[in-house]
Protein backbone atom coordinates (compact mmCIF):
# COMPACT_ATOMS: atom_id res chain seq x y z
CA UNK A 1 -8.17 25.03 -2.21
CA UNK A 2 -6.58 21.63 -0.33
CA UNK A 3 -2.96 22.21 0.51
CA UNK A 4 -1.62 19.33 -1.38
CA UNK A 5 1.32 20.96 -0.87
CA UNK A 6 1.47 20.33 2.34
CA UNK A 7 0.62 16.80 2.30
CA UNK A 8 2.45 13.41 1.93
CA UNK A 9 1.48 9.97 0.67
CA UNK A 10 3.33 6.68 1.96
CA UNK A 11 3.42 4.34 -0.22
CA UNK A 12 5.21 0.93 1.03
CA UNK A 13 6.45 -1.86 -1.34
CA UNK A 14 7.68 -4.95 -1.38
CA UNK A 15 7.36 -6.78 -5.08
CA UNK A 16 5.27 -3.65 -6.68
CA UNK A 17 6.78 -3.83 -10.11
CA UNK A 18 3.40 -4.59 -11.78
CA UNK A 19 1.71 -1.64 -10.08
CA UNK A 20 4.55 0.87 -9.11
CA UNK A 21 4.74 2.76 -12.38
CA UNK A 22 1.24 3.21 -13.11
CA UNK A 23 0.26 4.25 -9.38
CA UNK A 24 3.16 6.94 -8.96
CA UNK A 25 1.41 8.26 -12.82
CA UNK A 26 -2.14 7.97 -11.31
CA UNK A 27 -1.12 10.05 -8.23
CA UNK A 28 0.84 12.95 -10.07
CA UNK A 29 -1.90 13.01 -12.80
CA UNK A 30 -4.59 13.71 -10.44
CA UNK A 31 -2.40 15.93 -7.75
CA UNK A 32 0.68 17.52 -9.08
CA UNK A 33 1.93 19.14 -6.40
CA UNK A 34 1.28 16.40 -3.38
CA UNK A 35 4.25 14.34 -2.29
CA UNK A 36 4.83 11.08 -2.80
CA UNK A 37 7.63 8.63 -0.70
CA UNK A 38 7.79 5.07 -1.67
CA UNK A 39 9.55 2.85 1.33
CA UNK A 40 10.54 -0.03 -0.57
CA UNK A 41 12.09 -2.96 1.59
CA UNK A 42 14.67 -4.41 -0.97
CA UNK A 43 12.36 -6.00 -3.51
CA UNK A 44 14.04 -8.21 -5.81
CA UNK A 45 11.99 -7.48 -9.07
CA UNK A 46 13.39 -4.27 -9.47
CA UNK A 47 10.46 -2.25 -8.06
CA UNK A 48 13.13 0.78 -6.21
CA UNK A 49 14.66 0.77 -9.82
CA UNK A 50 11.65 1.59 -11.37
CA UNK A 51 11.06 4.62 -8.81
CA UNK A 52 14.41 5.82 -8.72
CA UNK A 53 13.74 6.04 -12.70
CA UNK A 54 10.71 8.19 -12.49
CA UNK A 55 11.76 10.68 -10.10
CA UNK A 56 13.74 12.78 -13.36
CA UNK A 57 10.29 13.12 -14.02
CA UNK A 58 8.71 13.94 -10.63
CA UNK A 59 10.38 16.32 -8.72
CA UNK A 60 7.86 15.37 -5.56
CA UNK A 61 8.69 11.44 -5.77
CA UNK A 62 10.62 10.41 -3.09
CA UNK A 63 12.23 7.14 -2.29
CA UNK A 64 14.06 5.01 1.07
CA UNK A 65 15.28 1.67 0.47
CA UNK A 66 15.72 -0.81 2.87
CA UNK A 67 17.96 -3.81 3.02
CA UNK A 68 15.66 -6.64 3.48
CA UNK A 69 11.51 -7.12 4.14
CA UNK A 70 11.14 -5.53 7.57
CA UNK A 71 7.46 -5.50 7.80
CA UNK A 72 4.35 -2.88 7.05
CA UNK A 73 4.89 -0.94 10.22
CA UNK A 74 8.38 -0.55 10.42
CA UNK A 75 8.05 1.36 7.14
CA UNK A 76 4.97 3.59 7.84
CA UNK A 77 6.95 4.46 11.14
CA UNK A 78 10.57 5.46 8.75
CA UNK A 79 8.13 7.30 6.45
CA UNK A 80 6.11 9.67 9.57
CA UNK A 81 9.51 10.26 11.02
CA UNK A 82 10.55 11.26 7.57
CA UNK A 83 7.35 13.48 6.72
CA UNK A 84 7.65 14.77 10.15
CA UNK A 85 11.38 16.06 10.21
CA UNK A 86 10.31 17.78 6.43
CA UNK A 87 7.25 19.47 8.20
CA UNK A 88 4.64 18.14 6.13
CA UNK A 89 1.11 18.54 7.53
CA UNK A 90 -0.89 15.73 6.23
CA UNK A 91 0.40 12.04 6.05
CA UNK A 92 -1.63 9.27 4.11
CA UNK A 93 -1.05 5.86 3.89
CA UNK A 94 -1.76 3.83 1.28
CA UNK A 95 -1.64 0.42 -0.71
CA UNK A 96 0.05 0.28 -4.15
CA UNK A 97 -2.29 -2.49 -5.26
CA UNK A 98 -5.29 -0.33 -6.20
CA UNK A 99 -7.06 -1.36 -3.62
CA UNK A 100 -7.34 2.33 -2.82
CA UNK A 101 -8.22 4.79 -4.88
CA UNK A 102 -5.86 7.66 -5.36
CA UNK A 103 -8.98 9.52 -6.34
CA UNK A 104 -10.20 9.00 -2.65
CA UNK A 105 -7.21 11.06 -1.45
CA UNK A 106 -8.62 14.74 -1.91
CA UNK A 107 -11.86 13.11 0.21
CA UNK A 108 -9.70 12.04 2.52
CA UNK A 109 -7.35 15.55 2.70
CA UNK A 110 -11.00 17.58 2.50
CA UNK A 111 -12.72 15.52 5.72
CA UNK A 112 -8.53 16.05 7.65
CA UNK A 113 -9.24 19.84 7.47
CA UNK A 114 -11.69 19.30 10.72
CA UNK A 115 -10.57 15.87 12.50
CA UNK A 116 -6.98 14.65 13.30
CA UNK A 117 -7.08 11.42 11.84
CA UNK A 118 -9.14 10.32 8.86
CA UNK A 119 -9.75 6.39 7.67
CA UNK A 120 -11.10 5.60 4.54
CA UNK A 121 -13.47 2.91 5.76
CA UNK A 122 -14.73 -0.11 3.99
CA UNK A 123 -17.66 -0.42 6.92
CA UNK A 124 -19.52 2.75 7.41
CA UNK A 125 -22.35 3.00 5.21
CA UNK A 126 -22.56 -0.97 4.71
CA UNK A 127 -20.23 -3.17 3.57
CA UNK A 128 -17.72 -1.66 0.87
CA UNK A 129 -15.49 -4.29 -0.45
CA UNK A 130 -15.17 -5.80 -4.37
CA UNK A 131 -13.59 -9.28 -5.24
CA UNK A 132 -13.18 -10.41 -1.40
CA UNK A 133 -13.87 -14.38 -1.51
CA UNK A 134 -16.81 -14.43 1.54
CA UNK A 135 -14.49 -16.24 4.26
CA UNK A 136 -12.76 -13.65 4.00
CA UNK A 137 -14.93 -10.59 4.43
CA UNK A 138 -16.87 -12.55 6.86
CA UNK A 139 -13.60 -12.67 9.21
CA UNK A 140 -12.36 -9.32 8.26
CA UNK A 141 -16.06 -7.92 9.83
CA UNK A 142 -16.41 -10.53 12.79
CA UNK A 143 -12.66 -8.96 13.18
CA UNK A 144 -13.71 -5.62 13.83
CA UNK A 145 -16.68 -6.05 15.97
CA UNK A 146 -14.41 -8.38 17.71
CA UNK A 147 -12.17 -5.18 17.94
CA UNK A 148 -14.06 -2.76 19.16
CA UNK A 149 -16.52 -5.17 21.47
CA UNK A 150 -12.61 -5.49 23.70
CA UNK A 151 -11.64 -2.01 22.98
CA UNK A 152 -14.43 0.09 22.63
CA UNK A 153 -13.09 2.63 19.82
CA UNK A 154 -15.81 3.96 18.18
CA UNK A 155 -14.34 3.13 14.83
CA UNK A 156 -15.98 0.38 12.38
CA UNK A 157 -12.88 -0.18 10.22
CA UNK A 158 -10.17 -1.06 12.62
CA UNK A 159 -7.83 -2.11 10.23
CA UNK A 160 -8.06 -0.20 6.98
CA UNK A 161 -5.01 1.13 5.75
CA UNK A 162 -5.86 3.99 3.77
CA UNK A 163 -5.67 6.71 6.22
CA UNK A 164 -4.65 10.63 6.77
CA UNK A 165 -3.16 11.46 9.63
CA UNK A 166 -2.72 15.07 10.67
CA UNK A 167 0.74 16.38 12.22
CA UNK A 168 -0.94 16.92 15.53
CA UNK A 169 -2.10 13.16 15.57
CA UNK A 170 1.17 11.71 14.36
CA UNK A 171 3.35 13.94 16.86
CA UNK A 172 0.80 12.37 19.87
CA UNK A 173 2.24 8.76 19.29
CA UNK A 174 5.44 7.65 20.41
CA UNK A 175 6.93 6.37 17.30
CA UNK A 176 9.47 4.12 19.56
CA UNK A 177 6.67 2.49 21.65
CA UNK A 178 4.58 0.97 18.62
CA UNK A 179 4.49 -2.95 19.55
CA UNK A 180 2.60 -4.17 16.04
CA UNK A 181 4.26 -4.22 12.71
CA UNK A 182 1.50 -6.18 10.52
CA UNK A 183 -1.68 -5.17 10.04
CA UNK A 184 -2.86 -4.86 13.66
CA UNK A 185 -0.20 -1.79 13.32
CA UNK A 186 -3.22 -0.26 11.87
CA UNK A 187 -5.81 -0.90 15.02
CA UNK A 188 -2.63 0.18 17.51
CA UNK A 189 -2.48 4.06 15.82
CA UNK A 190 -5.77 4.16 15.75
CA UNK A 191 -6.56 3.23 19.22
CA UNK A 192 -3.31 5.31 20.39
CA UNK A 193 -4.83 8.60 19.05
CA UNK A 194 -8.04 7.62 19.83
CA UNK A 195 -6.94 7.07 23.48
CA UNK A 196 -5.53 10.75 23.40
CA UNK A 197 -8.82 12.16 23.25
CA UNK A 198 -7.96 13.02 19.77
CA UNK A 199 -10.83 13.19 16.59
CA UNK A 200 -11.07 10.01 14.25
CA UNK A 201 -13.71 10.31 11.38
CA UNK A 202 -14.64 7.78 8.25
CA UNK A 203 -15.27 8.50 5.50
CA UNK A 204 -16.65 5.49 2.84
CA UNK A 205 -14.44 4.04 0.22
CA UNK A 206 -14.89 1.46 -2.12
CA UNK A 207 -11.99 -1.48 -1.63
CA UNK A 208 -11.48 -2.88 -4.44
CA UNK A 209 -9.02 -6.36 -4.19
CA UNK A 210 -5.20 -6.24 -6.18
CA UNK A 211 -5.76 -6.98 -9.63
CA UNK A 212 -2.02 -7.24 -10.03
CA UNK A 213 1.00 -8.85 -8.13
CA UNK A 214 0.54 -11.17 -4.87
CA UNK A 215 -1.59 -10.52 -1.92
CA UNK A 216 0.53 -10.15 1.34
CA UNK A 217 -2.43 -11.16 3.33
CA UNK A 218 -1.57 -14.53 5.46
CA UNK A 219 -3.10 -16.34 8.62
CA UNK A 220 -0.03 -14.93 10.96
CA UNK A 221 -1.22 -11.63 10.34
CA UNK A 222 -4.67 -11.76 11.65
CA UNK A 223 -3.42 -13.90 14.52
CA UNK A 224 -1.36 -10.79 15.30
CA UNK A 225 -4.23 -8.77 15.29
CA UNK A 226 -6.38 -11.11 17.49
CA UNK A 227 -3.30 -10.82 20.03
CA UNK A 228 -2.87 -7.11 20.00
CA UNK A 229 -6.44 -6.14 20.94
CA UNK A 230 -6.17 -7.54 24.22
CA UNK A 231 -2.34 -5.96 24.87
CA UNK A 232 -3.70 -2.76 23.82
CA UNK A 233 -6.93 -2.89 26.29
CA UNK A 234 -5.05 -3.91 28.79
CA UNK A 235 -1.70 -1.38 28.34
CA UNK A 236 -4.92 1.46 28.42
CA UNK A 237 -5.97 0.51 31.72
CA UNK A 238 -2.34 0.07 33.54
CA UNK A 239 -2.01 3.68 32.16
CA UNK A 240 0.67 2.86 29.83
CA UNK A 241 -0.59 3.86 26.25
């Protein structure tokens, strides 16, 4: 038996209020006794509302709102704190798009029982992504052999975001010393843990692209990724991560 009990899924939104509803029923349906906190970051369509609606009927749905969009890793950071202070064992994170599937999370709780952090990984085992336009994938994979030709991590999907991290992995980063807060927030944890000697393992998914609501996806982002490879590799070899 998984201790679902024991684990936690981070969910942040921003605009969700096509998906919300139906992913908070697709987690309890499969998992009714895992935890679920949506970090919603004021979204004007009403997507907290929606949330604070269904929790009558989940006792395990748990919300935060913040006042304003304050970015993807600002969140995940509010929500590990959060799982962390209520002594949860496993922490996931994942989209609210359907990109991931919430049937992937028992996988993904199953494979944290022997490693300390666990990515759901759109790489290993060939190339696992649906409805990407090709300029796209094809700079999401130069991406992360760009990634880990500067930073050696032994890791093909540098940037997924469907992950499980294990208490012992989130209680090796210092929360406070995180420098990313788009998606390159993703390669920073796991080249932090990584650089603690700690296990990483991937495990295939399928990605599939949103089939509802608005991509957050922009130009700036991967920019900020390019950027924080080399601030990483270099913060590892002063000593400092």
């Amino acid at each position: 038996m998984l201790p679902f009990e024991k684990a936690i899924v981070i969910i942040p939104t921003y605009n969700e209020i096509a998906n919300i509803a139906k992913m908070i029923e697709a987690v309890f349906g499969l998992y009714p006794n895992i935890n679920l906190l949506i970090i919603d970051d004021g979204s004007p369509d009403g997507t907290a509302e929606i949330v604070r609606n269904m929790q009558r009927n989940f006792k395990n749905l748990h919300l935060i709102e913040r006042s304003g969009k304050l970015g993807l890793g600002t969140a995940y950071i509010k929500g590990f704190k959060w799982a962390l202070e209520r002594n949860f064992d496993f922490v996931f994170e994942m989209d609210c798009d359907f990109s991931h599937d919430p049937k992937d999370i028992s996988r993904l709780l199953a494979a944290a029982q022997s490693s300390d952090l666990v990515i759901g990984s759109r790489y290993i085992d060939g190339i696992r992504i649906i409805n990407w336009p090709f300029k796209r994938l094809l700079l999401s994979y130069c991406a992360s052999i760009y990634t880990r030709f500067i930073t050696a991590i032994p890791v093909l999907d540098t940037t997924g975001g469907f992950k499980c991290f294990t208490r012992k992995a989130l209680q090796a980063i210092n929360m406070d010393k995180i420098i990313s807060n788009g998606y390159s927030f993703q390669l920073e944890l796991n080249y932090k843990i990584w650089a603690r000697g700690l296990s990483i393992k991937e495990i295939p998914i399928i990605f599939t692209e949103r089939r509802d609501g608005q991509s957050k996806m922009s130009g700036g982002i991967v920019l900020e990724a390019i950027f924080a490879v080399f601030f990483l590799r270099i913060k590892k070899m002063l000593g400092m991560i």
